[in-house]
Protein backbone atom coordinates (compact mmCIF):
# COMPACT_ATOMS: atom_id res chain seq x y z
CA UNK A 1 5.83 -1.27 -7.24
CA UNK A 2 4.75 -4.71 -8.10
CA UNK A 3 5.40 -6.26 -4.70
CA UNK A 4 2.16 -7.44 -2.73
CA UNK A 5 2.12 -8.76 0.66
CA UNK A 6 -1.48 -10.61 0.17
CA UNK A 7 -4.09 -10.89 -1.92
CA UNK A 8 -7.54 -12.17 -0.36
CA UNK A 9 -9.92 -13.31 -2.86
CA UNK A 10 -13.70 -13.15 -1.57
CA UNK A 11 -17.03 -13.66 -3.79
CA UNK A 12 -16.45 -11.27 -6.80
CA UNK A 13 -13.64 -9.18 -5.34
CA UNK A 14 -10.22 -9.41 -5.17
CA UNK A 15 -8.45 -7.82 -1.96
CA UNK A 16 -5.11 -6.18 -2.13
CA UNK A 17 -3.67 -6.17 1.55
CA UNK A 18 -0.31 -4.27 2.87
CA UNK A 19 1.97 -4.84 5.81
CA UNK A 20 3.91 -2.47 7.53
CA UNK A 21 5.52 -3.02 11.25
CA UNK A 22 6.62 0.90 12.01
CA UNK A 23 7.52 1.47 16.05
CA UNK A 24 8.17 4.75 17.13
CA UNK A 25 6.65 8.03 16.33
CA UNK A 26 4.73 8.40 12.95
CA UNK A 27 4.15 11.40 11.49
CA UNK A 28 2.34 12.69 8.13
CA UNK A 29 -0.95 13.11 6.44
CA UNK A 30 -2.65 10.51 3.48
CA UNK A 31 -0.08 11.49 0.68
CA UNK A 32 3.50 11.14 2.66
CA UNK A 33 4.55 9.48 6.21
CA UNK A 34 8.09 10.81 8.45
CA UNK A 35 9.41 7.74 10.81
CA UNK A 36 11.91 8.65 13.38
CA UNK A 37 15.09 9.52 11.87
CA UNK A 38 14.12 8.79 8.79
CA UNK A 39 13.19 10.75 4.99
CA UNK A 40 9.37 11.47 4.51
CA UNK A 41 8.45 8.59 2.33
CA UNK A 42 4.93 7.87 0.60
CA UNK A 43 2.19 6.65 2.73
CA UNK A 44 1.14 3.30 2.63
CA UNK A 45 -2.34 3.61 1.89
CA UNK A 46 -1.30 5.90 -1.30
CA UNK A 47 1.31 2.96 -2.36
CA UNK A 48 -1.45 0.82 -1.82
CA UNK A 49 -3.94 2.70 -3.92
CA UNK A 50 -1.54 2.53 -6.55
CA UNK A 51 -0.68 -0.99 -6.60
CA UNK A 52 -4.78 -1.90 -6.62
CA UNK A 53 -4.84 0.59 -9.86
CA UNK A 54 -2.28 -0.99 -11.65
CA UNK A 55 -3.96 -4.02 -11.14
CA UNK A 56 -7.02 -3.18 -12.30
CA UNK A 57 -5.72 -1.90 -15.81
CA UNK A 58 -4.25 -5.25 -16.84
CA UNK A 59 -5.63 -7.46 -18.94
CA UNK A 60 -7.80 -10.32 -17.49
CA UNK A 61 -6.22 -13.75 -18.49
């Protein structure tokens, strides 16, 4: 959950950037994502979303 491939810091903001190299056939909506082969897992952008709230509830230091 706490994992974060990059963080960009511009003027005021603070980016929260995720990497994913899939190949093959993707399948899913915004919520959950099927690979090849594979169990439906969450998507990416939702795992994202989380990770930026999470963030943003801490304390500043």
């Amino acid at each position: 959950m706490h994992e974060v491939d990059l963080l960009l810091l511009g003027r005021g903001q603070l980016h929260l950037i995720e990497l994913k190299y899939y190949s093959g056939i993707l399948r899913g909506d915004d919520q959950r994502w099927a690979r090849d082969g594979r169990l439906p897992e969450d998507s990416p952008p939702k795992l994202t979303r989380r990770k930026a709230q999470y963030f943003a509830g801490q304390p500043h230091r």
